[in-house]
C-alpha atoms as a PDB file:
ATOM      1  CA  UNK A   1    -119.662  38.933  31.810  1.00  0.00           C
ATOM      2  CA  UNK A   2    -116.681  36.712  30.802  1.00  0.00           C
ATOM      3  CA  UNK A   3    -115.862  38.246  27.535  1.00  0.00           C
ATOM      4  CA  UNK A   4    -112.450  36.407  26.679  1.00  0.00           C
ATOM      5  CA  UNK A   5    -113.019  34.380  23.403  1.00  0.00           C
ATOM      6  CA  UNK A   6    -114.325  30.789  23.605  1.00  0.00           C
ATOM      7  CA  UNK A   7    -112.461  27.630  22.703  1.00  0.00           C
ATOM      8  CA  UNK A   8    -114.076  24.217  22.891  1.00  0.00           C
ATOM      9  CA  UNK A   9    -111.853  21.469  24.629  1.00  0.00           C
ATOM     10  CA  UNK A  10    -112.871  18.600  22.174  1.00  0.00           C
ATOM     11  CA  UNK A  11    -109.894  16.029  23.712  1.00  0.00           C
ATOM     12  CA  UNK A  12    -108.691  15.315  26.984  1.00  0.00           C
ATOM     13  CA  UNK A  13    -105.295  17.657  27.335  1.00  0.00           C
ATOM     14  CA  UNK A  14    -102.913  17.756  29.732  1.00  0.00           C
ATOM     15  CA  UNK A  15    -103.930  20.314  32.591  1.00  0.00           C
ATOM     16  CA  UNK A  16    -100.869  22.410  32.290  1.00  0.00           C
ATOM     17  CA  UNK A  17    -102.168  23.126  28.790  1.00  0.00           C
ATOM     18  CA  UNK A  18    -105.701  23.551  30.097  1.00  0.00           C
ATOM     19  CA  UNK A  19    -104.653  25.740  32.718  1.00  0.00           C
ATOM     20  CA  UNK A  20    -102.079  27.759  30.655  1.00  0.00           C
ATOM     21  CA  UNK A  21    -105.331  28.507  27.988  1.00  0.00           C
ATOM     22  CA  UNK A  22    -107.818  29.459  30.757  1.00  0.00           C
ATOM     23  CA  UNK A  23    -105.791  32.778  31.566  1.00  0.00           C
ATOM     24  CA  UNK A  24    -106.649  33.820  28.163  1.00  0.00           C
ATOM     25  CA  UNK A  25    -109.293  32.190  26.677  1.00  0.00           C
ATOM     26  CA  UNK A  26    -112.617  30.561  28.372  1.00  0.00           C
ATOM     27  CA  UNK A  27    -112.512  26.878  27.912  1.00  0.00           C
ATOM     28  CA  UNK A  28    -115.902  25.009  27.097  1.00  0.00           C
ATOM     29  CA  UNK A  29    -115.227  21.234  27.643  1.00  0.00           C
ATOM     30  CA  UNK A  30    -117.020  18.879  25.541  1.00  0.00           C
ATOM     31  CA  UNK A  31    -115.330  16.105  24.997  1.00  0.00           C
ATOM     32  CA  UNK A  32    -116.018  13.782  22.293  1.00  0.00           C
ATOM     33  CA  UNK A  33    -113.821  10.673  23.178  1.00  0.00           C
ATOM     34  CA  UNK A  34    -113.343   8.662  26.489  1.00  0.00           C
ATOM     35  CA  UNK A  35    -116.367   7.503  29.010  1.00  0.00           C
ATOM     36  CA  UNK A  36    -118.121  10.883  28.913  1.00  0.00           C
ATOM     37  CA  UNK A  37    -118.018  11.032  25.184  1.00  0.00           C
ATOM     38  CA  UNK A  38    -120.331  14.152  23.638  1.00  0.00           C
ATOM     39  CA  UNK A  39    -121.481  13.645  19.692  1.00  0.00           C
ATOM     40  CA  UNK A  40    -119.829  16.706  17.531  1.00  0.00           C
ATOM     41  CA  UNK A  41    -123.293  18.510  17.674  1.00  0.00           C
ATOM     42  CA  UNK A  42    -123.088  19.081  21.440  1.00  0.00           C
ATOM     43  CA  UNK A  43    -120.315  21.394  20.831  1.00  0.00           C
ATOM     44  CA  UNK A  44    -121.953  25.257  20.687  1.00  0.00           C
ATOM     45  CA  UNK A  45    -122.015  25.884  17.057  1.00  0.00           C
ATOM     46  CA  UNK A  46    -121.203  29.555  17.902  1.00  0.00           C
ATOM     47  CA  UNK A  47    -117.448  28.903  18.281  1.00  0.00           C
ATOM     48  CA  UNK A  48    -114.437  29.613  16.647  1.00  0.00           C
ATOM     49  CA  UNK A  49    -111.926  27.575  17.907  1.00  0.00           C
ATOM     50  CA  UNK A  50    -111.404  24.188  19.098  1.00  0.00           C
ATOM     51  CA  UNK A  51    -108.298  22.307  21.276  1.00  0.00           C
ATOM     52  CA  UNK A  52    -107.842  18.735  20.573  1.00  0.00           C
ATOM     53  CA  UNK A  53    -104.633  16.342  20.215  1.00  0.00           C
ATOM     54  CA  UNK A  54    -103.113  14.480  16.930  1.00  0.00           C
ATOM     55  CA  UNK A  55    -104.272  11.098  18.040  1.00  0.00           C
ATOM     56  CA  UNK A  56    -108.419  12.508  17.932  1.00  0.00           C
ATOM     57  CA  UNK A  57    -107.878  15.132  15.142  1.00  0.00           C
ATOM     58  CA  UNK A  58    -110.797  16.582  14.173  1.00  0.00           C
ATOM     59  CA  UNK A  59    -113.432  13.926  14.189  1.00  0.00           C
ATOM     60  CA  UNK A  60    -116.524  13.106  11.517  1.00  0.00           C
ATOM     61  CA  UNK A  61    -118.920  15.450  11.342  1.00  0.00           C
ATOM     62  CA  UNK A  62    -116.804  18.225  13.423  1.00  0.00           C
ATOM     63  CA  UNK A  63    -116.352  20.608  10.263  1.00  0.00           C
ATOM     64  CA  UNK A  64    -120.223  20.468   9.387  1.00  0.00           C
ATOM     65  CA  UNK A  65    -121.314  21.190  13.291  1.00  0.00           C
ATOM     66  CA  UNK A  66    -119.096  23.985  13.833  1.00  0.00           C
ATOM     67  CA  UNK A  67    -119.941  26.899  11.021  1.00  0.00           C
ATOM     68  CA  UNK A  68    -118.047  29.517  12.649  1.00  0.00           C
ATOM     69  CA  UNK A  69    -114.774  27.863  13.317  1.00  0.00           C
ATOM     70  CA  UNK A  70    -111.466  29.744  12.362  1.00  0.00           C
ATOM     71  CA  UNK A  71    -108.877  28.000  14.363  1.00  0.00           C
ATOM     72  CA  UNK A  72    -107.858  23.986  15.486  1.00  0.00           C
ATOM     73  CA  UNK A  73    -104.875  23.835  17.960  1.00  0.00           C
ATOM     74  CA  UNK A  74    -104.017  20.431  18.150  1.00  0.00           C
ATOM     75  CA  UNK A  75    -101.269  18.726  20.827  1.00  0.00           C
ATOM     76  CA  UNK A  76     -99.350  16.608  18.927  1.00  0.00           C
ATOM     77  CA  UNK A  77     -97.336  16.061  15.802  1.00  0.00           C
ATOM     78  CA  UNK A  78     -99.487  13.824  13.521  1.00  0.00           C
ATOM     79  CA  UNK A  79    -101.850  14.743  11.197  1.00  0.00           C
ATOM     80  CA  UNK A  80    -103.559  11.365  10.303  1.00  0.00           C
ATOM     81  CA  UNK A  81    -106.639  12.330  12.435  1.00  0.00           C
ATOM     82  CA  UNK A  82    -107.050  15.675  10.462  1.00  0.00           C
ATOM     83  CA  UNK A  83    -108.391  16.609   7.469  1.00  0.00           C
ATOM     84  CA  UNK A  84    -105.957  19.198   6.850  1.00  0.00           C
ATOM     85  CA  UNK A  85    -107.198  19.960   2.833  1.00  0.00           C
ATOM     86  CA  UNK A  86    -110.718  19.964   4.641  1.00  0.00           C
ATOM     87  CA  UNK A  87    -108.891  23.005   6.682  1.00  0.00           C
ATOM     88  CA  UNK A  88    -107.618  24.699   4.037  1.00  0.00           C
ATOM     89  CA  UNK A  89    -110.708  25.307   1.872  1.00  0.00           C
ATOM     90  CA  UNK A  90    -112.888  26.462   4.494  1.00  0.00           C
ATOM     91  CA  UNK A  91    -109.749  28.537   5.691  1.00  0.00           C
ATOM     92  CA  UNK A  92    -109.658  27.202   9.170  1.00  0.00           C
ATOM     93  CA  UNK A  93    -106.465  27.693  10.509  1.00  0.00           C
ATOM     94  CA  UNK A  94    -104.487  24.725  12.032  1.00  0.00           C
ATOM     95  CA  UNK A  95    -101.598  25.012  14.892  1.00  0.00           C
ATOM     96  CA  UNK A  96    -100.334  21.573  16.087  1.00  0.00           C
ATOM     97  CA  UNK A  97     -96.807  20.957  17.620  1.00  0.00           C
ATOM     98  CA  UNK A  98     -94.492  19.543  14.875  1.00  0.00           C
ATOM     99  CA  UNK A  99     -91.126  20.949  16.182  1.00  0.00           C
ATOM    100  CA  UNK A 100     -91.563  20.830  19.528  1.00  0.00           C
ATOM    101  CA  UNK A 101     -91.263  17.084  20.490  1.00  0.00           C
ATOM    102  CA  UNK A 102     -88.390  16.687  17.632  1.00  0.00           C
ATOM    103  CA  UNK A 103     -85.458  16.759  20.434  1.00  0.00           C
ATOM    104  CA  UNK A 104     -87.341  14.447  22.874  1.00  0.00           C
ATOM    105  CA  UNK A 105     -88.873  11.961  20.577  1.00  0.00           C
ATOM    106  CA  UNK A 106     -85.079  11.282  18.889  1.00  0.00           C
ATOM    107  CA  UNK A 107     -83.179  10.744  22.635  1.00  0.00           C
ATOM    108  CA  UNK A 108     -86.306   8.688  23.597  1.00  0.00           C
ATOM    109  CA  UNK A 109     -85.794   6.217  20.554  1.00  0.00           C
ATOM    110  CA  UNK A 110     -82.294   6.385  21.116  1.00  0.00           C
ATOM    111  CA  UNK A 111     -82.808   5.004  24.343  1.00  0.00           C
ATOM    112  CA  UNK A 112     -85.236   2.412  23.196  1.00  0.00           C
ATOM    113  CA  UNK A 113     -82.277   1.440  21.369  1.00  0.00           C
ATOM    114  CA  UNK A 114     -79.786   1.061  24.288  1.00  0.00           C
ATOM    115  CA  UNK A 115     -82.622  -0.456  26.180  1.00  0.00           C
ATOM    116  CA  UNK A 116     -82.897  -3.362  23.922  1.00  0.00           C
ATOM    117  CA  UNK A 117     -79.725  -3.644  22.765  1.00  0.00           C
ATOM    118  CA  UNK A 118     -77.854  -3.709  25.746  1.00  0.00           C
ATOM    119  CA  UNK A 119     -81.430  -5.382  27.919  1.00  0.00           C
ATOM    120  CA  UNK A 120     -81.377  -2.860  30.061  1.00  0.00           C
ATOM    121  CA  UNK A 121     -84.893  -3.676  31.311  1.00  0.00           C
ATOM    122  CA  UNK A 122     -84.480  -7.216  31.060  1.00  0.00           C
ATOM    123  CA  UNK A 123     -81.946  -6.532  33.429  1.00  0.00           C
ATOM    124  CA  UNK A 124     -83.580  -4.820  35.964  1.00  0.00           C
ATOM    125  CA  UNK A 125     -86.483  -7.548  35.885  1.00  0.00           C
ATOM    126  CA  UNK A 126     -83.545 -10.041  36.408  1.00  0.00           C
ATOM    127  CA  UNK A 127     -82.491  -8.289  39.638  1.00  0.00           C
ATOM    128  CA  UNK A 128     -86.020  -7.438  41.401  1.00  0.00           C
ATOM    129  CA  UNK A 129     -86.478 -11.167  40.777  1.00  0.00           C
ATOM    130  CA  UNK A 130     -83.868 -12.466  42.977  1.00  0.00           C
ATOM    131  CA  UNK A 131     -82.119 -14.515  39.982  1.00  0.00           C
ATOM    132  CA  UNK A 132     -78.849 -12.286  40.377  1.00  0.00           C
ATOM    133  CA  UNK A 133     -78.039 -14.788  43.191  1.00  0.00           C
ATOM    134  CA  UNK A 134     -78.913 -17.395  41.359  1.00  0.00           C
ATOM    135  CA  UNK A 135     -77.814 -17.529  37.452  1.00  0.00           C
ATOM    136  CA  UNK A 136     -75.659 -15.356  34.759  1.00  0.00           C
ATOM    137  CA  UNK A 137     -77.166 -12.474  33.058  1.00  0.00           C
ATOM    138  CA  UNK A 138     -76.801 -13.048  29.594  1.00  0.00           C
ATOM    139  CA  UNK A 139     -74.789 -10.917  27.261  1.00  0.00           C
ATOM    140  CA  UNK A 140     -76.061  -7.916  24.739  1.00  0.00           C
ATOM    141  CA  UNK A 141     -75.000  -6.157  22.317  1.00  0.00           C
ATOM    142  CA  UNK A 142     -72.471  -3.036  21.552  1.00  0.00           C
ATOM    143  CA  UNK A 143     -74.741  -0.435  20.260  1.00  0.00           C
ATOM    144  CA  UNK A 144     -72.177   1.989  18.397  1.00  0.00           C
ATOM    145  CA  UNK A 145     -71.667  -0.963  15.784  1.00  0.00           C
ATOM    146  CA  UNK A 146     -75.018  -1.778  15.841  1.00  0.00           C
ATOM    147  CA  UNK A 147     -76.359  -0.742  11.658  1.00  0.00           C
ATOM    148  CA  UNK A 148     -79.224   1.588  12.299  1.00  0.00           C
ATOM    149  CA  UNK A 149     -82.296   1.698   9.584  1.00  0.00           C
ATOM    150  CA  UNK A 150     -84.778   4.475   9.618  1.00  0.00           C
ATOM    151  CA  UNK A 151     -88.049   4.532   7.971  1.00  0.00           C
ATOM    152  CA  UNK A 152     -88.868   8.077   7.541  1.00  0.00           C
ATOM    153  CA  UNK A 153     -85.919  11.076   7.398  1.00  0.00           C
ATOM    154  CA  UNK A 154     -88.736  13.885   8.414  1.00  0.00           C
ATOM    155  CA  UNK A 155     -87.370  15.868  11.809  1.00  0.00           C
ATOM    156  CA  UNK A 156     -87.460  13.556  13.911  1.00  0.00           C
ATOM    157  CA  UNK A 157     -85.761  10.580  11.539  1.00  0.00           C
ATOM    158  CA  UNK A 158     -83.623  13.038  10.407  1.00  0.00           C
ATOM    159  CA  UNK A 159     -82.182  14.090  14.152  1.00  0.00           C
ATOM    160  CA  UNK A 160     -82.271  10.380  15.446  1.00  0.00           C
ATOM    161  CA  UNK A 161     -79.862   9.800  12.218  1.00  0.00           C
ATOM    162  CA  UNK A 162     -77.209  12.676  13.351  1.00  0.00           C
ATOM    163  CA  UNK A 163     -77.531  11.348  16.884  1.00  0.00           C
ATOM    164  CA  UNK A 164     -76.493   7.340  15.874  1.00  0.00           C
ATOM    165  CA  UNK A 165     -73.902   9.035  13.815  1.00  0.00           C
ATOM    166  CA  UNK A 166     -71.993  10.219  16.437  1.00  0.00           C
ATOM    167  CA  UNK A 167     -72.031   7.476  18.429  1.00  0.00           C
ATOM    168  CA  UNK A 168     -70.771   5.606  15.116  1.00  0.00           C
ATOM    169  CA  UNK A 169     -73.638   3.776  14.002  1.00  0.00           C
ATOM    170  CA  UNK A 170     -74.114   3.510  10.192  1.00  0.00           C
ATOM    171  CA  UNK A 171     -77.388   4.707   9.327  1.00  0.00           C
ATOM    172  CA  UNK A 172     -79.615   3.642   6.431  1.00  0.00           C
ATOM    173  CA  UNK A 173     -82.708   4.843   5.564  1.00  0.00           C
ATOM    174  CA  UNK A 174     -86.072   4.366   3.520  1.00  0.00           C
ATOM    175  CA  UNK A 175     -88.474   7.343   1.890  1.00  0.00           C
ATOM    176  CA  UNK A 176     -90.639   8.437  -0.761  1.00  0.00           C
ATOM    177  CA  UNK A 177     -87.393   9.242  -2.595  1.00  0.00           C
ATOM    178  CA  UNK A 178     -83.776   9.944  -2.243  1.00  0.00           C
ATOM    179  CA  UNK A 179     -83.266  12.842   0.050  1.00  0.00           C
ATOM    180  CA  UNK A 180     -80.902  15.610  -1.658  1.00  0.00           C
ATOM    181  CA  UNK A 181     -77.772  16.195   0.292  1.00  0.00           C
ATOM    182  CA  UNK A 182     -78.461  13.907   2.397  1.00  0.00           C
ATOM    183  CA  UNK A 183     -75.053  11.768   3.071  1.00  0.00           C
ATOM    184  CA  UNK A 184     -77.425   8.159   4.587  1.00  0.00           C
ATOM    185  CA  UNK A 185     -77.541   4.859   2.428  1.00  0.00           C
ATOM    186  CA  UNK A 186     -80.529   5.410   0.612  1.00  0.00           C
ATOM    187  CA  UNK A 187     -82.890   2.322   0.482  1.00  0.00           C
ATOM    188  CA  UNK A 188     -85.726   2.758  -2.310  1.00  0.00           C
ATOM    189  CA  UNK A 189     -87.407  -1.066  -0.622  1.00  0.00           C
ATOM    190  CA  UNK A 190     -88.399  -0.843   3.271  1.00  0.00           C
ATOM    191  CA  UNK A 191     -87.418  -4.756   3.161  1.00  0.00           C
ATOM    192  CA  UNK A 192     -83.923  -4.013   1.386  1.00  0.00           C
ATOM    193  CA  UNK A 193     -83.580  -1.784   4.544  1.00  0.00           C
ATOM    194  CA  UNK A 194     -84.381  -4.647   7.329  1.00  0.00           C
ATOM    195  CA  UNK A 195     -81.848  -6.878   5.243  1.00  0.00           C
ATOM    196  CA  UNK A 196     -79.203  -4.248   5.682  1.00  0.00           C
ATOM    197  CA  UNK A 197     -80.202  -3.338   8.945  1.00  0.00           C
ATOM    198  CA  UNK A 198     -79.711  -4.197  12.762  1.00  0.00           C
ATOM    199  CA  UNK A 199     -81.912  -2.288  14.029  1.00  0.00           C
ATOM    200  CA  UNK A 200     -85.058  -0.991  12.197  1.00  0.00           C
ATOM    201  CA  UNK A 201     -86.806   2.432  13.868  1.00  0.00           C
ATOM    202  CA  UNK A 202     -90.110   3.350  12.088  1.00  0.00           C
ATOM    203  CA  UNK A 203     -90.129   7.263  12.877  1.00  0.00           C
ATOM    204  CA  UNK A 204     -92.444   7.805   9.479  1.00  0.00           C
ATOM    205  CA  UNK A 205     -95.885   9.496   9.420  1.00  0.00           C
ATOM    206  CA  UNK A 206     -98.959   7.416   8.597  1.00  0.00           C
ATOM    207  CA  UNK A 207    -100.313   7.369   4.801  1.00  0.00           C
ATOM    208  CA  UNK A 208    -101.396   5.159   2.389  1.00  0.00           C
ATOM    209  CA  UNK A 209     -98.128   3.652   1.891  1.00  0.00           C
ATOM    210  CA  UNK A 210     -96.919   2.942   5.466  1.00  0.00           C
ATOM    211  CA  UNK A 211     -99.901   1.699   6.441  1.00  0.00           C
ATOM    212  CA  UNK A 212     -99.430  -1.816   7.279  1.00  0.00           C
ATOM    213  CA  UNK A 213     -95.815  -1.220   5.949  1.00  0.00           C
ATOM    214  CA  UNK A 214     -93.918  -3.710   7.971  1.00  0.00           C
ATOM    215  CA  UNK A 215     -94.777  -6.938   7.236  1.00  0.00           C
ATOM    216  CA  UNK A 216     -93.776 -10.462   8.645  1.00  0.00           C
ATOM    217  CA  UNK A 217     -91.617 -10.596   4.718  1.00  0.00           C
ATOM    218  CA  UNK A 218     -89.655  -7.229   6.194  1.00  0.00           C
ATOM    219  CA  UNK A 219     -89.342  -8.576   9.712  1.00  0.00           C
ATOM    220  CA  UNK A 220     -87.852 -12.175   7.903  1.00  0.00           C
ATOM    221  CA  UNK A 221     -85.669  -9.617   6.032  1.00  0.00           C
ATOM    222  CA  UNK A 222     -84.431  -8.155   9.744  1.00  0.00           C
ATOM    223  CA  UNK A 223     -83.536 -11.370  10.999  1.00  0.00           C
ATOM    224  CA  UNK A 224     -83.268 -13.731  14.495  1.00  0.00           C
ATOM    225  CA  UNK A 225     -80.556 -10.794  15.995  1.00  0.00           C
ATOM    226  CA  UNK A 226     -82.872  -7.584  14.647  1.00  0.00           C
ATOM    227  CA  UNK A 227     -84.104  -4.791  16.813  1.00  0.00           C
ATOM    228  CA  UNK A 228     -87.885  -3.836  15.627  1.00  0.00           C
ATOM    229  CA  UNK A 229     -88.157  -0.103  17.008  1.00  0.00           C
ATOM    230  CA  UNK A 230     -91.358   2.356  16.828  1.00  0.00           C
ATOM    231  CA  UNK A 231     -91.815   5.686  17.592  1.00  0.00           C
ATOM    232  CA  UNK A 232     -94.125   6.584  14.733  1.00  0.00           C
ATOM    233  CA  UNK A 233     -97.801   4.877  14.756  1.00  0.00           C
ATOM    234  CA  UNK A 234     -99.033   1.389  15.746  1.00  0.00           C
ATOM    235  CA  UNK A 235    -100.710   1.396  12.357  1.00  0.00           C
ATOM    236  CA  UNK A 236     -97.538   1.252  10.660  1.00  0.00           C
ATOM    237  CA  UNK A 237     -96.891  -2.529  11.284  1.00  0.00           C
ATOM    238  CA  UNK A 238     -98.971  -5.597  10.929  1.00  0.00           C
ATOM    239  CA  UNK A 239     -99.184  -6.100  14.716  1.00  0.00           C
ATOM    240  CA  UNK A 240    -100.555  -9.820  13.963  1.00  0.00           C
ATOM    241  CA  UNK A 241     -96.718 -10.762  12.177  1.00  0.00           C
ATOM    242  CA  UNK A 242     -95.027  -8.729  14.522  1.00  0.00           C
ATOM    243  CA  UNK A 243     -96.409 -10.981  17.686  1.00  0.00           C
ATOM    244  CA  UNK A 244     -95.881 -13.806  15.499  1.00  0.00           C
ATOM    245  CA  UNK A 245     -92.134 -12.903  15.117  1.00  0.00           C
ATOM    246  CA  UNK A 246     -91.758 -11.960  18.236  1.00  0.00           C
ATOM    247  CA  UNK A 247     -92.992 -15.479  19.820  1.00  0.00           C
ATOM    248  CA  UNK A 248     -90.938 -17.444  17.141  1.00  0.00           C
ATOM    249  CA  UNK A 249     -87.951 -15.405  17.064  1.00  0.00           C
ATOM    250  CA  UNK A 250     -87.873 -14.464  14.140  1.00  0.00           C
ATOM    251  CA  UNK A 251     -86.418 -11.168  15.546  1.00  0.00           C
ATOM    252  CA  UNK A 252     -84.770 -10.692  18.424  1.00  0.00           C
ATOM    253  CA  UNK A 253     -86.647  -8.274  20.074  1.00  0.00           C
ATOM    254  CA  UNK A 254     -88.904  -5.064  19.880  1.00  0.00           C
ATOM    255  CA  UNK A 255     -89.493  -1.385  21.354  1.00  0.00           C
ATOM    256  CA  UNK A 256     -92.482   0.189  21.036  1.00  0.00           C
ATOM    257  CA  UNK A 257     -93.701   3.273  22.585  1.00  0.00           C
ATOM    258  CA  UNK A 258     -96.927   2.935  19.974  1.00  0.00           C
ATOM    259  CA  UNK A 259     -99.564   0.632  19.442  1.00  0.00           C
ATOM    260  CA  UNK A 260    -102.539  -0.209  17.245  1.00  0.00           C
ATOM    261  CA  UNK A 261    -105.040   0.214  20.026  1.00  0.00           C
ATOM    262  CA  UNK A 262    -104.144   2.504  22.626  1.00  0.00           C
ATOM    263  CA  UNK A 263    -104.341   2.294  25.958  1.00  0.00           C
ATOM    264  CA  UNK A 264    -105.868  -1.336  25.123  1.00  0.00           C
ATOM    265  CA  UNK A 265    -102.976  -2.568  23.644  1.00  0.00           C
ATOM    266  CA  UNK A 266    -103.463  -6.405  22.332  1.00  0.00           C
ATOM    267  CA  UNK A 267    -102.268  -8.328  25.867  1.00  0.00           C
ATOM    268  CA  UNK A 268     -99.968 -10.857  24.240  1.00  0.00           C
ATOM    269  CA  UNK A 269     -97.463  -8.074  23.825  1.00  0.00           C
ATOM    270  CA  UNK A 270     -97.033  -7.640  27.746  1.00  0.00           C
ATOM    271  CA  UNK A 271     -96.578 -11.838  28.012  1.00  0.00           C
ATOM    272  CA  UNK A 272     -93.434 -11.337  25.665  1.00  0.00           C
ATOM    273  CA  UNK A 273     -90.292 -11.284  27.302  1.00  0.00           C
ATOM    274  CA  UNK A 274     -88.427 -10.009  23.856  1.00  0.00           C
ATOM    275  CA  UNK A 275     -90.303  -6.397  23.969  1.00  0.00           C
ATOM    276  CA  UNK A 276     -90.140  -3.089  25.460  1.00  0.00           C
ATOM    277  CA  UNK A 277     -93.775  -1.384  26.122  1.00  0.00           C
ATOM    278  CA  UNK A 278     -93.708   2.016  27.049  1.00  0.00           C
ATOM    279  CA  UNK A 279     -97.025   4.681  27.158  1.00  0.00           C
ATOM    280  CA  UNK A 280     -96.827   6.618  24.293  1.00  0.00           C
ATOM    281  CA  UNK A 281     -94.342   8.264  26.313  1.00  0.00           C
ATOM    282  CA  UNK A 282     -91.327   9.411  23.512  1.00  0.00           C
ATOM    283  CA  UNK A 283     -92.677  13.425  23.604  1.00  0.00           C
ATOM    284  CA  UNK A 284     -92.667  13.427  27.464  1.00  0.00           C
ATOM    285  CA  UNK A 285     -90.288  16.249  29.237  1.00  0.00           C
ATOM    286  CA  UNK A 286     -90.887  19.314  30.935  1.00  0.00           C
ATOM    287  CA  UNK A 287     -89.027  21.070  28.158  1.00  0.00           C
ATOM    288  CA  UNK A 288     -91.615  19.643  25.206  1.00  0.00           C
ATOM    289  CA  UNK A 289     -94.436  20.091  27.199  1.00  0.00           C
ATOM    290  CA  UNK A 290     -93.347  23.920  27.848  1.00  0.00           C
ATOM    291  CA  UNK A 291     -92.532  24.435  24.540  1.00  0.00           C
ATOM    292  CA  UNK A 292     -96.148  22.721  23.171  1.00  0.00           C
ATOM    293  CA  UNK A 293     -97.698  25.261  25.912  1.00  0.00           C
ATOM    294  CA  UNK A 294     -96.173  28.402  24.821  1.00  0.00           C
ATOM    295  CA  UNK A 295     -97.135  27.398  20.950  1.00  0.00           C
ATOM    296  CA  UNK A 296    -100.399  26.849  21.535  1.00  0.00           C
ATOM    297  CA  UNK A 297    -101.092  29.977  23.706  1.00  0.00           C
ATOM    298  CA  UNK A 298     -99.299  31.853  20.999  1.00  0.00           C
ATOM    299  CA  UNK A 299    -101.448  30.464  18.409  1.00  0.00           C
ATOM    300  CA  UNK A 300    -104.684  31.039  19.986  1.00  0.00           C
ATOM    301  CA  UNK A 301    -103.847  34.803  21.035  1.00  0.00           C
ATOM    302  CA  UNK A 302    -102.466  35.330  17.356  1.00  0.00           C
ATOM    303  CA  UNK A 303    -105.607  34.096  15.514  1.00  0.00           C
ATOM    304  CA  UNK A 304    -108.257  36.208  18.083  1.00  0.00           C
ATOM    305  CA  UNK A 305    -105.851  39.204  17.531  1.00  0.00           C
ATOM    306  CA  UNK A 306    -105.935  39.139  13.984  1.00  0.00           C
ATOM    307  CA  UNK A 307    -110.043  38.088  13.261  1.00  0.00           C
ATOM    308  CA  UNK A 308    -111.571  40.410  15.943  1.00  0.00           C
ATOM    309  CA  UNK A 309    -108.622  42.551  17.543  1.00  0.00           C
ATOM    310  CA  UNK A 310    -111.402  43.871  20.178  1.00  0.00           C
ATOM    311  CA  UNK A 311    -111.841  40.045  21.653  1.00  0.00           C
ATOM    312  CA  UNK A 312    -108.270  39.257  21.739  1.00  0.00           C
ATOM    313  CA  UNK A 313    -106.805  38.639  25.742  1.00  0.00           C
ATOM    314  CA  UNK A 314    -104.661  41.439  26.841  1.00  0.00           C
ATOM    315  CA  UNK A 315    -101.436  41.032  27.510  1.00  0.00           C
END
């Protein structure tokens, strides 16, 4: 009889992760997104835990299915799919991966930067293309003067910032509020920001207030030679203004490693020559993924250890 303790695999993980939680913990997969989809009630309403990721969170009706459930372990950062309050009161304990990606996520929309800036992949599209040979690669521009604007000074804003600064980019940079001891301009108006920005990178969590945030009046406010760059959610922009300023050039160009609709992404993006697409890909490296791993494990063998000592894995 398998006695280690049960947790439902609710999302599709990675299967390092799967594998890593299998040594200690016996794995029940019922998925409740993609083509095999299971409703909520499918899930045994015996357990106690449950693995998904930010981007599925703990979905309608999850909460109300699963009585006995004392732990969530979710892969990811974001909590916009989770009703953490919901958590709270029932005392459901939640371990997601806000730290881990912090390094990774910053270098990646560094690079998004460089990339677009400097065309990097225009480039290499020039040169598999044969027109090398044939024409002039046109010029860029130098990134360390490039004026850097960051919506949202959380970890990973906040790292991105120190990174830009010492390549001698000014950095600006929108929030809630003024950030205390914090030595960035300080713009209380996300279009203010654009104005006084080259490049805008959205690295802010989804609420309320950034839903929808950037608007074609803030990409206007950017300008013909502005760099739109997200690493936060697709939700954050008006998708519909941003194609629209992309097509008319009303910026100069975009990077986005997040979408409104993922992986169906809205197919005029990929016709644009002006923008960057990459897979929701800023959190990818061994090193994140390891670290993600070891916090999750953790998590798991820390909750069954403390509820019910005698179902806990052995080390």
């Amino acid at each position: 009889m398998d006695e280690r303790p049960e947790i439902a695999v609710i999302a599709e993980l990675p299967e390092d992760l799967r594998t890593a939680l299998e040594r200690d913990f016996q794995l029940i997969h019922v998925p409740v997104e993609g083509a095999n989809a299971h409703p909520v009630t499918a899930i045994p309403s015996t357990v106690r835990a449950v693995a998904t990721r930010a981007v599925l969170g703990t979905p309608p009706g999850l909460l109300e299915a699963l009585p006995n459930l004392g732990l969530v372990l979710s892969l990811g950062a974001g909590l916009d799919h989770i009703d953490v309050e919901a958590l709270a009161a029932q005392n459901i304990v939640l371990a997601h991966t806000p730290d881990q990606f912090t390094e990774d996520v910053a270098d990646f929309a560094l690079g998004l930067i460089y990339a677009a800036q400097r065309r990097i992949v225009e480039a290499d599209r020039f040169v598999r293309s044969g027109r090398w040979a044939e024409d002039r690669f046109p010029n860029g521009r130098r990134v360390s003067t490039r004026r850097v604007g960051i919506v949202g000074l959380g970890r990973i804003g906040r790292r991105l910032a120190e990174k830009c600064t010492s390549l001698g980019m000014p950095v600006g940079y929108h929030a809630r509020a003024r950030l205390a001891n914090c030595g960035y301009t300080y713009h209380p108006d996300v279009t203010d920001l654009a104005a006084a920005s080259d490049v805008l990178v959205l690295a802010c969590a989804v609420t309320d207030q950034t839903r929808r945030m950037i608007t074609r009046e803030v990409l206007e406010a950017l300008g013909s030679a502005g760099i739109l760059v997200n690493i936060a959610r697709g939700a954050v922009i008006d998708e519909e203004a941003l194609i629209g300023a992309l097509q008319d050039r009303t910026i100069a160009g975009a990077a986005l490693d997040v979408f409104d609709k993922e992986p169906d992404f809205d197919p005029r993006l990929a016709r644009l020559e002006n923008v960057i697409l990459t897979p929701h890909a800023a959190s990818f490296t061994f090193e994140a993924r390891q670290a993600v791993i070891d916090h999750l494990v953790e998590a798991a063998r820390t909750h069954f250890s403390t509820v019910d000592p005698s179902a806990s894995p052995v080390s």
